[in-house]
PDB file of N, CA and C in Angstrom:
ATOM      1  N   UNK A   1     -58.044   2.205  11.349  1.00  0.00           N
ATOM      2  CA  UNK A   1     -57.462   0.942  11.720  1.00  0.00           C
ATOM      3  C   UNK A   1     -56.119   0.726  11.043  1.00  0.00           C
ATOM      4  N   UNK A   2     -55.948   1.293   9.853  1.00  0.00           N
ATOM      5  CA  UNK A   2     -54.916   0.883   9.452  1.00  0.00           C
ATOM      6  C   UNK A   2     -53.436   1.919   9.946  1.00  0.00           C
ATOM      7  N   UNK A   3     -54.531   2.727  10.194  1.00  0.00           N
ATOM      8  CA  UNK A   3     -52.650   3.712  10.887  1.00  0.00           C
ATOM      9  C   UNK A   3     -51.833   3.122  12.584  1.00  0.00           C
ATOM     10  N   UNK A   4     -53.188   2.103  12.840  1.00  0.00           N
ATOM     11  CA  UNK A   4     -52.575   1.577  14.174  1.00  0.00           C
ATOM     12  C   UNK A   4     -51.783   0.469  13.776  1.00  0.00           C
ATOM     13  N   UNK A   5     -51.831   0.069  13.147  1.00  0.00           N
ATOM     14  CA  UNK A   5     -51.031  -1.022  12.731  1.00  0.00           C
ATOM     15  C   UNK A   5     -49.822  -0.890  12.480  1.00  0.00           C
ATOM     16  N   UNK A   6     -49.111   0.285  11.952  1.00  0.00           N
ATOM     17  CA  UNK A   6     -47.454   0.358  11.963  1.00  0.00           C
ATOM     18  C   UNK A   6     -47.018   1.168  13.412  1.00  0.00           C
ATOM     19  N   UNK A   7     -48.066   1.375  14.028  1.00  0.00           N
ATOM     20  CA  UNK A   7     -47.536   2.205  15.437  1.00  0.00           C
ATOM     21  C   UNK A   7     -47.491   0.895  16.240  1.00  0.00           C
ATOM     22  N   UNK A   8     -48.443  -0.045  16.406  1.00  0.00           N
ATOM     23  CA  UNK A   8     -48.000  -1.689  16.998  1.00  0.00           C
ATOM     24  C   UNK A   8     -47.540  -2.524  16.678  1.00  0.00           C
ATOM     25  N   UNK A   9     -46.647  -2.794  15.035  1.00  0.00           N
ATOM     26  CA  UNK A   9     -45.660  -2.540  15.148  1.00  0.00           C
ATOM     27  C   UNK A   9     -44.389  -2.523  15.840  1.00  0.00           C
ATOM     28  N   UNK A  10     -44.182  -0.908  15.663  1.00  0.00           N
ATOM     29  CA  UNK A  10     -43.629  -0.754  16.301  1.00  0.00           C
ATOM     30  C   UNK A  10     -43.282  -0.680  17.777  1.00  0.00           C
ATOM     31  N   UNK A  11     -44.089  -0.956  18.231  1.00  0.00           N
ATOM     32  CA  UNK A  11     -44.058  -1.041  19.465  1.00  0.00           C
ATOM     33  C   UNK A  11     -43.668  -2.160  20.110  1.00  0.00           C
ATOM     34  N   UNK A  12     -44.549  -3.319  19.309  1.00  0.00           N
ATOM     35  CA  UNK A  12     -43.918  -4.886  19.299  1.00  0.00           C
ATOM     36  C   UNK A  12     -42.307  -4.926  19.428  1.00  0.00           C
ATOM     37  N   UNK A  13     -41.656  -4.390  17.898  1.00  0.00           N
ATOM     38  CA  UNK A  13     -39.945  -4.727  17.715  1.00  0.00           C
ATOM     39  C   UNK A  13     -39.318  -3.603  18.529  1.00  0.00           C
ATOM     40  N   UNK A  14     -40.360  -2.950  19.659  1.00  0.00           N
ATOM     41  CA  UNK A  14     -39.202  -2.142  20.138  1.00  0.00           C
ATOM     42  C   UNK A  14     -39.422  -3.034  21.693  1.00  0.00           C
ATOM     43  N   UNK A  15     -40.030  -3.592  22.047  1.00  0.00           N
ATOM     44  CA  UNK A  15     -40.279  -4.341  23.218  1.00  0.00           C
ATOM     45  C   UNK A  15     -39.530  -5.711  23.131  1.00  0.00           C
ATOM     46  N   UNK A  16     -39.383  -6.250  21.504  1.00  0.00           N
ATOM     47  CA  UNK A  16     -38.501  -7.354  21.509  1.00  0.00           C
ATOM     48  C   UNK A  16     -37.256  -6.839  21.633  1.00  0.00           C
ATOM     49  N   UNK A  17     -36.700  -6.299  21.396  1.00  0.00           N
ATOM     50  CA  UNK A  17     -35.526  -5.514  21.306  1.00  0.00           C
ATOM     51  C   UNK A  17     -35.004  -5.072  22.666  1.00  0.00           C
ATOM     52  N   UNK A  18     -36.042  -4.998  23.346  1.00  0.00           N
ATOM     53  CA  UNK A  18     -35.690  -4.752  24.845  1.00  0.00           C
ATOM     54  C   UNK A  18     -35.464  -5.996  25.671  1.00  0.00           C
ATOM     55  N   UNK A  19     -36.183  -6.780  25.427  1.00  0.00           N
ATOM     56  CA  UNK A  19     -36.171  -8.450  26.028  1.00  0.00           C
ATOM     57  C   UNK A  19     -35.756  -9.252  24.970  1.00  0.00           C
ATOM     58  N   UNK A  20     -34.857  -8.892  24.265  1.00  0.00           N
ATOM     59  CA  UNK A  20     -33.536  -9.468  23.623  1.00  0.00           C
ATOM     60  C   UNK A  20     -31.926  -9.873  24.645  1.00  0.00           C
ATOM     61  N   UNK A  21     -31.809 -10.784  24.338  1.00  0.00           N
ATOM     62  CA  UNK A  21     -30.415 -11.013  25.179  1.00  0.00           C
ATOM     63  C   UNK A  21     -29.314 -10.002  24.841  1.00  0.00           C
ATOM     64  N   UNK A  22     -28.353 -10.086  26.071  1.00  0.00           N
ATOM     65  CA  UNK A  22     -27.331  -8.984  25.920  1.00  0.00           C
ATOM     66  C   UNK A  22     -26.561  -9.339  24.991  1.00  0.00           C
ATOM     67  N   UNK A  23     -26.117  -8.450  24.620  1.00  0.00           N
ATOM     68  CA  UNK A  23     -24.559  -8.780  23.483  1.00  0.00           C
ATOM     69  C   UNK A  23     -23.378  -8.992  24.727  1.00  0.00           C
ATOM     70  N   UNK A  24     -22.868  -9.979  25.395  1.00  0.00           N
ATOM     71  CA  UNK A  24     -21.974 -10.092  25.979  1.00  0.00           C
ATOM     72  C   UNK A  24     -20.905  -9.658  25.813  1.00  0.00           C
ATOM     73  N   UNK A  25     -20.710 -10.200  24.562  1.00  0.00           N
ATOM     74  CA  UNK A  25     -18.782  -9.435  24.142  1.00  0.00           C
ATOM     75  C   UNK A  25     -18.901  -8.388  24.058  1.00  0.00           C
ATOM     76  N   UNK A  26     -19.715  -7.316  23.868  1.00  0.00           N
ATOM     77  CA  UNK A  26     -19.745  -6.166  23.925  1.00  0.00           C
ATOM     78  C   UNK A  26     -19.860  -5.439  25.406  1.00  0.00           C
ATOM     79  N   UNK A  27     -20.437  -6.158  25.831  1.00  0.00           N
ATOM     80  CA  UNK A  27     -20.716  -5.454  27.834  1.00  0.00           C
ATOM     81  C   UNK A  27     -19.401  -5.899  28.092  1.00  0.00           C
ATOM     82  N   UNK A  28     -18.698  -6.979  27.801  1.00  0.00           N
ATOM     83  CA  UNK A  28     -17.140  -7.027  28.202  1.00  0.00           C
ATOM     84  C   UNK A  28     -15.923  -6.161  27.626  1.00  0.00           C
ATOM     85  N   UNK A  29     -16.336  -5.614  26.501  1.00  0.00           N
ATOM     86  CA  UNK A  29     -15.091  -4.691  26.181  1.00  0.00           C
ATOM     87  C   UNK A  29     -15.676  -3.388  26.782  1.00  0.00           C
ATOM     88  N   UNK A  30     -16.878  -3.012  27.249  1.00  0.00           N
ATOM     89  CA  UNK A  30     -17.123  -1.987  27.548  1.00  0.00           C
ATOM     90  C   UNK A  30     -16.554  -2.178  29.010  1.00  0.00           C
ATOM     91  N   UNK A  31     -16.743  -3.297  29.672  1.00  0.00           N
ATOM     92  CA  UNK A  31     -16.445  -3.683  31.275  1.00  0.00           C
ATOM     93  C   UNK A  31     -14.655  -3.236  31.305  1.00  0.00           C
ATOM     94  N   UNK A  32     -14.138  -3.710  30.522  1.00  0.00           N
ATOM     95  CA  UNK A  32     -12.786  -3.830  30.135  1.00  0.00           C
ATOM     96  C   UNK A  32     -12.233  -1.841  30.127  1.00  0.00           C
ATOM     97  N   UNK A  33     -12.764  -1.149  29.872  1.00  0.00           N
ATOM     98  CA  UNK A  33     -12.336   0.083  29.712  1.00  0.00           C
ATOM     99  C   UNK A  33     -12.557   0.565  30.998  1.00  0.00           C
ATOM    100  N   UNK A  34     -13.736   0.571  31.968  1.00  0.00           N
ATOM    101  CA  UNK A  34     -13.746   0.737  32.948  1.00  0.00           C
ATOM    102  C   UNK A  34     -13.507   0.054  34.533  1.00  0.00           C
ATOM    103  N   UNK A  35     -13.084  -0.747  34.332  1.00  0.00           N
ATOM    104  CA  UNK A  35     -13.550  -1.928  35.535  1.00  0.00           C
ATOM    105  C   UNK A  35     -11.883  -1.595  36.572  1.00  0.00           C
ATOM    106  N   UNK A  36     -11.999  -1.896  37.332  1.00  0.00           N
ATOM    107  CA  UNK A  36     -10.916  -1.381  38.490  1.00  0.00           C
ATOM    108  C   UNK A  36     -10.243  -2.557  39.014  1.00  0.00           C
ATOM    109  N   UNK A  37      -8.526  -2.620  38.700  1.00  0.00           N
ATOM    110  CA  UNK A  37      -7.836  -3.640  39.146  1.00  0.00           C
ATOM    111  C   UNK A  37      -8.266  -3.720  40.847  1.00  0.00           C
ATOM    112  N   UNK A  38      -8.341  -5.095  41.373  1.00  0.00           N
ATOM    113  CA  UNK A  38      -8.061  -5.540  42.561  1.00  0.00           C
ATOM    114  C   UNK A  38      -6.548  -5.542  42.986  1.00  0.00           C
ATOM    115  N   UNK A  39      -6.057  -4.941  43.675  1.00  0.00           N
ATOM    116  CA  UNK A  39      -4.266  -5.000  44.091  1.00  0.00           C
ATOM    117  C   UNK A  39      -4.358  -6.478  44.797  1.00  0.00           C
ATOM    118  N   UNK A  40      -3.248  -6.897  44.442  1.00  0.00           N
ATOM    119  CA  UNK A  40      -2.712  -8.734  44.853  1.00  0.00           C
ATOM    120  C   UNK A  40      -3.520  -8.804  46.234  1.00  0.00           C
ATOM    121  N   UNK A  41      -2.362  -7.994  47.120  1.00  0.00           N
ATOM    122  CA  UNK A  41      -2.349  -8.148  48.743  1.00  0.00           C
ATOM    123  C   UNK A  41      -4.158  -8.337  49.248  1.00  0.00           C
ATOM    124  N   UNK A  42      -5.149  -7.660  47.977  1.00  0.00           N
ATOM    125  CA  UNK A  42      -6.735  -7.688  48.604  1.00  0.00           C
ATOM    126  C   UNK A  42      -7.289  -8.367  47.650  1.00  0.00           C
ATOM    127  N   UNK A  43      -6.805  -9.501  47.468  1.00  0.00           N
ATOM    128  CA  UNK A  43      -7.729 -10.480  45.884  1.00  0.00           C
ATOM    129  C   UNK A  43      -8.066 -11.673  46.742  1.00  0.00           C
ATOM    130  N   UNK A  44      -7.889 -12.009  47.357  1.00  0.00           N
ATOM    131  CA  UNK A  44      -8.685 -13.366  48.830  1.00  0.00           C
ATOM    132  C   UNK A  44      -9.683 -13.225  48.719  1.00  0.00           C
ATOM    133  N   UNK A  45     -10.812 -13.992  47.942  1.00  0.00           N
ATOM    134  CA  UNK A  45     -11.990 -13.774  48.263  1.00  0.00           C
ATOM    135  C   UNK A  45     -12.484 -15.507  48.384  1.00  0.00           C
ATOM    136  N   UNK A  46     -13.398 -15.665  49.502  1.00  0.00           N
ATOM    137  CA  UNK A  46     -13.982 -17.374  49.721  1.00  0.00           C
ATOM    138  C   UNK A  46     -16.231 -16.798  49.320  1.00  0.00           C
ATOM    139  N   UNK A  47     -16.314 -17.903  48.587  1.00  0.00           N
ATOM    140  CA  UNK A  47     -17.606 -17.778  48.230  1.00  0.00           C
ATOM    141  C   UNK A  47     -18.368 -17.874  49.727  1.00  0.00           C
ATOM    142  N   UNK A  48     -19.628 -17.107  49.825  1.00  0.00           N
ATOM    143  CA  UNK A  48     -20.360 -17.006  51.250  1.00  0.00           C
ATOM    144  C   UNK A  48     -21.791 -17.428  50.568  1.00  0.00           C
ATOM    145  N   UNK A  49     -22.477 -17.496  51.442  1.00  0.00           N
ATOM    146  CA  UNK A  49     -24.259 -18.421  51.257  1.00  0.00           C
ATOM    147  C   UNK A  49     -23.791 -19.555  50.705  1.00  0.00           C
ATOM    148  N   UNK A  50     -25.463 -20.433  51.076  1.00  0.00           N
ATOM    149  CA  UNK A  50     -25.439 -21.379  50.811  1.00  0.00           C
ATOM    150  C   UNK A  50     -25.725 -21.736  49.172  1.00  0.00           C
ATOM    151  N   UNK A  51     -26.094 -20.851  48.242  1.00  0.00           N
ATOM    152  CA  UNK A  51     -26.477 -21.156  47.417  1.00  0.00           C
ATOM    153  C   UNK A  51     -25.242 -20.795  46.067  1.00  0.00           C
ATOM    154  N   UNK A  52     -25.170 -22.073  45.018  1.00  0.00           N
ATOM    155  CA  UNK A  52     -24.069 -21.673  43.982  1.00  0.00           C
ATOM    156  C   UNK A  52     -23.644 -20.789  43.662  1.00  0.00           C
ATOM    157  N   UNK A  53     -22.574 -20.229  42.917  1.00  0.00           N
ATOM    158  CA  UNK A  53     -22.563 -18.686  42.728  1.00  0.00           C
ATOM    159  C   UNK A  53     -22.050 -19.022  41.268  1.00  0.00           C
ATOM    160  N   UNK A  54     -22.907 -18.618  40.098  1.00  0.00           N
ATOM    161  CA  UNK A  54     -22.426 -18.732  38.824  1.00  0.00           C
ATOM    162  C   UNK A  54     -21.595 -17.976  38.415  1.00  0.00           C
ATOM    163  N   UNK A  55     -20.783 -18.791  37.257  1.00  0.00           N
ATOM    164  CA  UNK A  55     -19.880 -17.608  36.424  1.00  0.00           C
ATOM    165  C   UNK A  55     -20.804 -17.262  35.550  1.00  0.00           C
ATOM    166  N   UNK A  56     -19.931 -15.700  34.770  1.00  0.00           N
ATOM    167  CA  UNK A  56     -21.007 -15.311  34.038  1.00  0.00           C
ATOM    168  C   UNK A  56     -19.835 -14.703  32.642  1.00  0.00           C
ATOM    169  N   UNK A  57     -19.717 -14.622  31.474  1.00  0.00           N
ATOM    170  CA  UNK A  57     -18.809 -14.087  30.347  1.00  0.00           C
ATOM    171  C   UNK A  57     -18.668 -12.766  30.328  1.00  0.00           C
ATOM    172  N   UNK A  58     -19.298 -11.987  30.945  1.00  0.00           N
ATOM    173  CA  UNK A  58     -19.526 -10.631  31.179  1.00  0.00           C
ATOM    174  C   UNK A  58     -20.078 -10.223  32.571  1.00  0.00           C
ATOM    175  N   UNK A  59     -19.970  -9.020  32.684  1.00  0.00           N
ATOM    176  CA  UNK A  59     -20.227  -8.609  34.077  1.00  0.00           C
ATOM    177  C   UNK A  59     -22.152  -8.428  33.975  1.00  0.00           C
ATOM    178  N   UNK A  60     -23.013  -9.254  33.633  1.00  0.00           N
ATOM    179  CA  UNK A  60     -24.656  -8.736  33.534  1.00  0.00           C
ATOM    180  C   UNK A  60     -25.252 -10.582  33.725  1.00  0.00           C
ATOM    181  N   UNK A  61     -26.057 -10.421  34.619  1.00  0.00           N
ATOM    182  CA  UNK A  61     -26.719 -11.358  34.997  1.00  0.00           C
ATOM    183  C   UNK A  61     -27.348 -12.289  33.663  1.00  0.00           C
ATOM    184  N   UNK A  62     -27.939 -11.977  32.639  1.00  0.00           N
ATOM    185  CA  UNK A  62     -28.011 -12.987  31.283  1.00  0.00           C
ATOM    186  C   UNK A  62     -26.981 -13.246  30.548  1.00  0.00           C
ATOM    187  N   UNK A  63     -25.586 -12.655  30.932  1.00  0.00           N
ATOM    188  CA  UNK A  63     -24.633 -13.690  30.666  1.00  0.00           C
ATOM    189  C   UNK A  63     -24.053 -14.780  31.394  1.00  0.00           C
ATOM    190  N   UNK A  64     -24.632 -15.272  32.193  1.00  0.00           N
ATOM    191  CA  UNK A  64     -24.468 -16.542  32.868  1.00  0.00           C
ATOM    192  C   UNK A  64     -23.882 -17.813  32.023  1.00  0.00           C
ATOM    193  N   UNK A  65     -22.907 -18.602  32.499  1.00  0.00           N
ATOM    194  CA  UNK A  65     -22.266 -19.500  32.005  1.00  0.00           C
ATOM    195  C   UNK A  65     -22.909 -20.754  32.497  1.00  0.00           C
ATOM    196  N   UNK A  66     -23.742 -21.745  31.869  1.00  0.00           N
ATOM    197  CA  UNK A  66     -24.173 -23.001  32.326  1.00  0.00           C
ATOM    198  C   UNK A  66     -23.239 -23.636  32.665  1.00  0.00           C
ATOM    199  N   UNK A  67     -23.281 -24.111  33.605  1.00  0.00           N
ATOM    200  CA  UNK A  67     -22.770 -25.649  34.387  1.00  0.00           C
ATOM    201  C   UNK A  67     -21.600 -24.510  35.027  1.00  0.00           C
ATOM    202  N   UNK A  68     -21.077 -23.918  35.083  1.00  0.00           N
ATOM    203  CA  UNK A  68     -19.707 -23.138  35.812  1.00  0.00           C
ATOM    204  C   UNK A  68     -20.245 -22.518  37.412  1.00  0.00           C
ATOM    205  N   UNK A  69     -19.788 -22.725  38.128  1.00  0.00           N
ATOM    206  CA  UNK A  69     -19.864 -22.757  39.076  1.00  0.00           C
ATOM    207  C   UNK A  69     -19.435 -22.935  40.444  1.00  0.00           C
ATOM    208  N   UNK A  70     -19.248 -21.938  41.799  1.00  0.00           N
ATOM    209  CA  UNK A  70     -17.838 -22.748  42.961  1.00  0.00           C
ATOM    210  C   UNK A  70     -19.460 -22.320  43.695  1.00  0.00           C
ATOM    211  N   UNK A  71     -19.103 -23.224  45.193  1.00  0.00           N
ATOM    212  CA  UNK A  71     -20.068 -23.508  46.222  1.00  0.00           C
ATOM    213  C   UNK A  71     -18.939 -22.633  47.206  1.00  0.00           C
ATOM    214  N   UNK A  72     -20.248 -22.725  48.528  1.00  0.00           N
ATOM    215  CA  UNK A  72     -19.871 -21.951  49.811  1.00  0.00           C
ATOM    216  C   UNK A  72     -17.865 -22.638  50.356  1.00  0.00           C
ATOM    217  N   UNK A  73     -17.585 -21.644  50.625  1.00  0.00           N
ATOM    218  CA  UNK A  73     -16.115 -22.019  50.686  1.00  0.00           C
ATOM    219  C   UNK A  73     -15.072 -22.110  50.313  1.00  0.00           C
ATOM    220  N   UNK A  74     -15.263 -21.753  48.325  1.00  0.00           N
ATOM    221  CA  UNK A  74     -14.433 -22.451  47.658  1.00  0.00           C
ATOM    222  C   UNK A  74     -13.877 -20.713  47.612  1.00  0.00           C
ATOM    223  N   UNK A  75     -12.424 -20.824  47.235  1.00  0.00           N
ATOM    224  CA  UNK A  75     -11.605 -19.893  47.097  1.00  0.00           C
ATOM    225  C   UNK A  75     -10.991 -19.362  46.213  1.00  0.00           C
ATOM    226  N   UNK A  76     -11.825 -18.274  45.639  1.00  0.00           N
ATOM    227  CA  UNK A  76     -11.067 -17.403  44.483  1.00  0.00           C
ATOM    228  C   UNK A  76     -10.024 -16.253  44.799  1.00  0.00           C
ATOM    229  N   UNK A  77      -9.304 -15.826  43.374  1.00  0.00           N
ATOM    230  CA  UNK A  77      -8.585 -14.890  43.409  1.00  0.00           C
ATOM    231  C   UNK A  77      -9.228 -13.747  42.495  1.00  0.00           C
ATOM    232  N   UNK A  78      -9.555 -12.434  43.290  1.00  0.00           N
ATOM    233  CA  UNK A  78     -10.322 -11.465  42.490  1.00  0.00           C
ATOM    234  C   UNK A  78      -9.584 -10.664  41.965  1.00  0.00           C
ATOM    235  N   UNK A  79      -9.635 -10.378  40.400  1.00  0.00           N
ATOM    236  CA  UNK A  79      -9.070  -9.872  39.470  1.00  0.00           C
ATOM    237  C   UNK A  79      -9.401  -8.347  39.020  1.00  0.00           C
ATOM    238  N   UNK A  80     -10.658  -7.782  38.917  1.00  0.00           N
ATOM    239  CA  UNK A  80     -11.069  -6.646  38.592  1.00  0.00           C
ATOM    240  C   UNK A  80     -12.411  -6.877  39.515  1.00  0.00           C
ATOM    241  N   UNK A  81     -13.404  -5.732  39.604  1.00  0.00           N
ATOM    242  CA  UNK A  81     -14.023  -5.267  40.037  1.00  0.00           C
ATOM    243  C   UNK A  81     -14.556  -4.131  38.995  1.00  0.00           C
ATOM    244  N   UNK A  82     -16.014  -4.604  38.716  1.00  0.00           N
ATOM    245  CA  UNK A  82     -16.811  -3.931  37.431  1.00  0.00           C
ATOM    246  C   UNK A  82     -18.386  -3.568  38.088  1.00  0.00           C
ATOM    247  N   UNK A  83     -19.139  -2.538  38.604  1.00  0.00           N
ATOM    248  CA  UNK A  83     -20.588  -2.536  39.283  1.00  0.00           C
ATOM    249  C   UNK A  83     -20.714  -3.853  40.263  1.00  0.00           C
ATOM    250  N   UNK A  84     -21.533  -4.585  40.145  1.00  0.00           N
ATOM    251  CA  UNK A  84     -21.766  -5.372  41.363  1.00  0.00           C
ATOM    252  C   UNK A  84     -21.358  -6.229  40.716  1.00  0.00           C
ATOM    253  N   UNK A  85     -20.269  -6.590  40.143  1.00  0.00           N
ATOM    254  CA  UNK A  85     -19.418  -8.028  39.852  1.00  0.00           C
ATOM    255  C   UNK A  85     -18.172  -8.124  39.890  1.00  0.00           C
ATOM    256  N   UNK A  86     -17.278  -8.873  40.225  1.00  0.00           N
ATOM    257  CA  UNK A  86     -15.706  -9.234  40.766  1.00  0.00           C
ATOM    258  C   UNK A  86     -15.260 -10.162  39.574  1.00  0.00           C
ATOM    259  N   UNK A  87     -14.475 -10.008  38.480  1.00  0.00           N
ATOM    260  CA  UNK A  87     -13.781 -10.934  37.682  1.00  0.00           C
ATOM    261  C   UNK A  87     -13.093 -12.057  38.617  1.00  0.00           C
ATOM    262  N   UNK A  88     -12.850 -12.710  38.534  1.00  0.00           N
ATOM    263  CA  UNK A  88     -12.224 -14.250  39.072  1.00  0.00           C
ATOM    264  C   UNK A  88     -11.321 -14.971  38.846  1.00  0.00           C
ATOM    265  N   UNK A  89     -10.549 -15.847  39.540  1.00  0.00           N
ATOM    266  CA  UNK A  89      -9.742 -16.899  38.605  1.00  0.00           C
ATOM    267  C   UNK A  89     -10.305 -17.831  40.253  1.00  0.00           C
ATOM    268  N   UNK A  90     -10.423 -19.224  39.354  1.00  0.00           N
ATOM    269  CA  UNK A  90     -10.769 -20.215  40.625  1.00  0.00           C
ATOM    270  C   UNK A  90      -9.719 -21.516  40.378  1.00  0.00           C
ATOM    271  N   UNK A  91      -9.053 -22.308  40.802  1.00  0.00           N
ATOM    272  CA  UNK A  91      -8.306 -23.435  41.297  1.00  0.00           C
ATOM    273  C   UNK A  91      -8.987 -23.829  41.183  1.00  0.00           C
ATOM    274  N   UNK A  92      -9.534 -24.819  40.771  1.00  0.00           N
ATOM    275  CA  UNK A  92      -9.974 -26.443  41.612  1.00  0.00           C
ATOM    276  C   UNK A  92      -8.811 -27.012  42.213  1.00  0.00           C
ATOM    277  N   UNK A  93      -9.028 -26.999  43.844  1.00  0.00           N
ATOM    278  CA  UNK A  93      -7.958 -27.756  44.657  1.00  0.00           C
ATOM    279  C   UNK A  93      -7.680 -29.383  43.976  1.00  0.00           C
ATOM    280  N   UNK A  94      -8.300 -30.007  43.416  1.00  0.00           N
ATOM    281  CA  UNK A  94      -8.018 -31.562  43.254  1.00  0.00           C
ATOM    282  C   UNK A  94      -7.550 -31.840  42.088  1.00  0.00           C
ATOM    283  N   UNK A  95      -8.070 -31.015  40.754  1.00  0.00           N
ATOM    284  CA  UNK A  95      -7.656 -31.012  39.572  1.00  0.00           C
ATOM    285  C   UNK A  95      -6.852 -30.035  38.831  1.00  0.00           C
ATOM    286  N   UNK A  96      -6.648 -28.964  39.521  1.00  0.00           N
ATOM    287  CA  UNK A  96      -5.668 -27.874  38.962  1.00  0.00           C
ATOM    288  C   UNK A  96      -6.389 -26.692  38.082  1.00  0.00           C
ATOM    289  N   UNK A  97      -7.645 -27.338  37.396  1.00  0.00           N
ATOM    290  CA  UNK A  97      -8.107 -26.621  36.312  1.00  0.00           C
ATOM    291  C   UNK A  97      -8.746 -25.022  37.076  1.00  0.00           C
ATOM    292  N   UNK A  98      -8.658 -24.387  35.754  1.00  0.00           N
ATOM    293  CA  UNK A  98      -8.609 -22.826  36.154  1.00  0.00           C
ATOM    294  C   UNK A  98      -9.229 -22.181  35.490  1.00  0.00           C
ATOM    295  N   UNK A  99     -11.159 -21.778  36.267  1.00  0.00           N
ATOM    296  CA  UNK A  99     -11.552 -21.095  35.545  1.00  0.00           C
ATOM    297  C   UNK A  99     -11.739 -19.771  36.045  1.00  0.00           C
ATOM    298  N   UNK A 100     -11.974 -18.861  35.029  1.00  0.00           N
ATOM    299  CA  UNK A 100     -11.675 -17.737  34.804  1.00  0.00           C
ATOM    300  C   UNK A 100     -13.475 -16.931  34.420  1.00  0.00           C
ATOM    301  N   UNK A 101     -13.730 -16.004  35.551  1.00  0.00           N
ATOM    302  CA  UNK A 101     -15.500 -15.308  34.932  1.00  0.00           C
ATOM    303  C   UNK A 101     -15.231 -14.318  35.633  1.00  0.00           C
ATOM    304  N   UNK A 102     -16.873 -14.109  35.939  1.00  0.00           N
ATOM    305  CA  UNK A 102     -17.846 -12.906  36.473  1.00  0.00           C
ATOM    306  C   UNK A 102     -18.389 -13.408  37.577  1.00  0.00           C
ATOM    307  N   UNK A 103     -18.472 -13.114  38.868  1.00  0.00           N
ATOM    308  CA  UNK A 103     -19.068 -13.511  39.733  1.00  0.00           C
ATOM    309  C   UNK A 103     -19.867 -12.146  40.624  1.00  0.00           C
ATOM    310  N   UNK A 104     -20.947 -12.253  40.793  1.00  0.00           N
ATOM    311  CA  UNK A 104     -21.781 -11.489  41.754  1.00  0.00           C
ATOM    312  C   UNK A 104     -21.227 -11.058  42.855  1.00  0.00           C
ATOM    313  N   UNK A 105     -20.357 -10.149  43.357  1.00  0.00           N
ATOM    314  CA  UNK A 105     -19.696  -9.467  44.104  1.00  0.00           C
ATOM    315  C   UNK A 105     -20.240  -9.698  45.636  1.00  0.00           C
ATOM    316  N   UNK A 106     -21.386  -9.489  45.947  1.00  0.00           N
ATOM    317  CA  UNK A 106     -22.275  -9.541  47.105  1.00  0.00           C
ATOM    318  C   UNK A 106     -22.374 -10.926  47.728  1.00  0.00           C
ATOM    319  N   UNK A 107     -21.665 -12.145  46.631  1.00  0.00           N
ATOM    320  CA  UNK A 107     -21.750 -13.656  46.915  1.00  0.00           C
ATOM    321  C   UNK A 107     -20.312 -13.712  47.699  1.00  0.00           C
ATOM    322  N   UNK A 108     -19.415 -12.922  47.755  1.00  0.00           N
ATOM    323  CA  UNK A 108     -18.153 -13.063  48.444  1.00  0.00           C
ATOM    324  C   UNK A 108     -18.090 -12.215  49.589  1.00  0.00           C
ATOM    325  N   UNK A 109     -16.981 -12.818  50.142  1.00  0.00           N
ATOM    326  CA  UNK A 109     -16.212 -12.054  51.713  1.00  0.00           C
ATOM    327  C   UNK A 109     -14.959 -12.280  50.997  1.00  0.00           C
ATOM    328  N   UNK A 110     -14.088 -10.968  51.589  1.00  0.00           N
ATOM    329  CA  UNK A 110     -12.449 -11.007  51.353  1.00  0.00           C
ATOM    330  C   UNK A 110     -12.114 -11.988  52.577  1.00  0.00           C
ATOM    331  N   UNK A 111     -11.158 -12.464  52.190  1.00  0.00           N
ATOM    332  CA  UNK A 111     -10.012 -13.903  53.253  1.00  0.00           C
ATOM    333  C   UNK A 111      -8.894 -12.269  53.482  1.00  0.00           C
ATOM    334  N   UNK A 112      -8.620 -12.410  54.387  1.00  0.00           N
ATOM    335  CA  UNK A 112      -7.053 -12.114  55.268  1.00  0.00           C
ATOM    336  C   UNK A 112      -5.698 -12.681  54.364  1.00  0.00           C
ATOM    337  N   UNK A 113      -5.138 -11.572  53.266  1.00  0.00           N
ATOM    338  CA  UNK A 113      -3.892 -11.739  53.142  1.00  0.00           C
ATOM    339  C   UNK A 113      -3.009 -12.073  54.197  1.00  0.00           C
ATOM    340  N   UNK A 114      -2.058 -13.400  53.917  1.00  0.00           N
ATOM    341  CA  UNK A 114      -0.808 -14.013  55.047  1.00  0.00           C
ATOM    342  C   UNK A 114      -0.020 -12.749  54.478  1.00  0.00           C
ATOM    343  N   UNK A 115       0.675 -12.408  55.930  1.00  0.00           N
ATOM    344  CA  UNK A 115       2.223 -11.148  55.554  1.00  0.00           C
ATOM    345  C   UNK A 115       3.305 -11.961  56.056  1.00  0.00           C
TER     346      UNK A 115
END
């Protein structure tokens, strides 16, 4: 009995360790070395479905940003492109303010650059 006890254990802090939250700033400098500029002329992107599309501080779904958020329609400019996520910059048409994330790639359609 007692030799099972440091093998569960371990097994415990290696399972917490797994369902531990991400280190964000770290998935972002790693995102940052690899992630692929969007060229101007193809950065049009309008949010699609009906459902919110969160920002996130990093490109991985448990870095999600509370309360940040654009609905169906609203119109970003896509910045990089990292696995299934699109960096962002969003307008608010009424207030000017400008935020800046991670958005779920698969939540957008490209808009038609004007020539």
């Amino acid at each position: 009995m007692k030799r099972s006890v440091p093998i569960l254990t371990i097994a415990m802090l290696a399972a917490a360790r797994a369902s531990a939250a991400p280190d964000c700033g770290e998935l972002l400098l790693r995102a940052r070395e690899q992630q692929v500029a969007v060229a101007d002329w193809q950065a049009g992107r309008r949010v699609a479905g009906k459902e919110r599309v969160h920002f996130h501080s990093a490109p991985e779904r448990d870095c999600r940003l509370r309360g940040t958020f654009v609905v169906k329609g609203d119109v970003l400019q896509a910045l990089h492109e990292y696995g299934i996520f699109t960096e962002v910059q969003y307008v608010h048409p009424r207030t000017g303010r400008v935020t800046l994330g991670w958005v779920e790639s698969g939540r957008l359609e490209e808009t038609i650059a004007a020539r």
